[in-house]
Structures are given as structure tokens and as C-alpha cells.
Protein backbone atom coordinates (compact mmCIF):
# COMPACT_ATOMS: atom_id res chain seq x y z
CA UNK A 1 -2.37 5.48 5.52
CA UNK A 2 0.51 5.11 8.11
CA UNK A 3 0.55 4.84 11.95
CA UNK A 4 0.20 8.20 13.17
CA UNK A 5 -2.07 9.57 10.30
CA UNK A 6 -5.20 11.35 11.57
CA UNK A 7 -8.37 9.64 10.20
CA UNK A 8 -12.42 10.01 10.35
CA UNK A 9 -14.38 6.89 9.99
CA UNK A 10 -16.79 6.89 6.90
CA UNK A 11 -19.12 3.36 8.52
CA UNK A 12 -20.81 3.25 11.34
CA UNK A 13 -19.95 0.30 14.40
CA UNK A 14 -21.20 -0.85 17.41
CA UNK A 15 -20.85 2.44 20.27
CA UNK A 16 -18.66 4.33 17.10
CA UNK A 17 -21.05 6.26 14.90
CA UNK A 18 -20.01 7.89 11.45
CA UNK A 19 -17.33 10.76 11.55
CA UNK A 20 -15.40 10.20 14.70
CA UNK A 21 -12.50 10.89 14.81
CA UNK A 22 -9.07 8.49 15.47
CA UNK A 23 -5.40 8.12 15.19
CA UNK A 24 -3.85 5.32 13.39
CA UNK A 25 -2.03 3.45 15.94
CA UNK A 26 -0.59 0.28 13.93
CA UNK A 27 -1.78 -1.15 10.47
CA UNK A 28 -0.84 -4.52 9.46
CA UNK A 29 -1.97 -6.84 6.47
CA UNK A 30 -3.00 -10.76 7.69
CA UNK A 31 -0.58 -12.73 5.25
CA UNK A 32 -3.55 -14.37 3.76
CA UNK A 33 -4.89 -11.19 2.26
CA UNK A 34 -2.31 -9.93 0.36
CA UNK A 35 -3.47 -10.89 -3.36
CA UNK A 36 -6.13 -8.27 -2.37
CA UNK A 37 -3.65 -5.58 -0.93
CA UNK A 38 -6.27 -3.90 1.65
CA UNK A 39 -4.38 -3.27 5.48
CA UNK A 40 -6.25 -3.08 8.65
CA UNK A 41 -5.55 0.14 10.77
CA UNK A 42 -6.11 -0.14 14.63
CA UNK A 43 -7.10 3.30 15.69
CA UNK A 44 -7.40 5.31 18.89
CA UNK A 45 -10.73 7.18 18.97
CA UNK A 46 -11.06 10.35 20.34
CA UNK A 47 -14.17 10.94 22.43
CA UNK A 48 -15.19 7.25 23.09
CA UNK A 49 -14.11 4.84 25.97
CA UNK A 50 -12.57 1.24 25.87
CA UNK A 51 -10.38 -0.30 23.38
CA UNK A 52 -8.60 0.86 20.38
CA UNK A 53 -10.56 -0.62 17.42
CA UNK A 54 -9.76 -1.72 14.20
CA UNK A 55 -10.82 -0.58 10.37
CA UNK A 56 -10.81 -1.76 7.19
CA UNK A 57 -8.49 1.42 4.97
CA UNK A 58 -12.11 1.65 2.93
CA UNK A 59 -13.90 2.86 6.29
CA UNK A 60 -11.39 5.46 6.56
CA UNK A 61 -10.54 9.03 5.18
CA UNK A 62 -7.35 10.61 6.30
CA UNK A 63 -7.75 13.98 7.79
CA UNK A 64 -4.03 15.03 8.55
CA UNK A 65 -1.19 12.52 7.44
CA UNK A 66 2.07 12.41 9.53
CA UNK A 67 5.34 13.29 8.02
């Protein structure tokens, strides 16, 4: 998964329930985590108001990756 990917969240969150849909805005890895290898995506969602949120690459399915 890379910024610009088009994703569907597969976990519900607070206000964000199961299948909506987001763009991958920036993923980065905290330097602590990187035995484990898992990045964190912050996504625009499409239909919802506030913030972009962020995702764990597990709560996400790509629907349409960028070239």
C-alpha cells in the first residue's frame, strides 16, 4: 500500500463504520516498530467529515492501487 492507493476499511471506528471508502494520503512506520514491519496509512475518507484518520495496513484492503 502506497500514498495514493484507493482503500476500503475492513474494522469498524468511532463515526467510520466497515467498508468506507478512503485514499491513502501518507504511510509511515514509527521507528520503534520496525522488527514487526506493519506501516500506518493516514487516509482521506470519502463521505465522512473532519480529519483524515489513520489505519493499521491489516484494517485495510486496497481497491485500486496507483501507478
Amino acid at each position: 500500500m502506497n500514498p495514493g492507493d484507493l482503500v476500503i476499511t475492513k474494522r469498524a471506528s468511532v463515526g467510520v463504520p466497515t467498508g468506507t471508502y478512503g485514499l491513502i494520503v501518507k504511510s509511515f512506520m514509527p521507528h520503534d516498530w520496525e522488527k514487526d514491519g506493519e506501516k500506518i496509512h493516514e487516509l482521506q475518507l470519502i463521505g465522512t467529515k473532519g480529519a483524515n484518520r489513520r489505519y493499521l495496513a491489516r484494517d485495510l484492503k486496497v481497491i485500486n492501487a496507483s501507478r
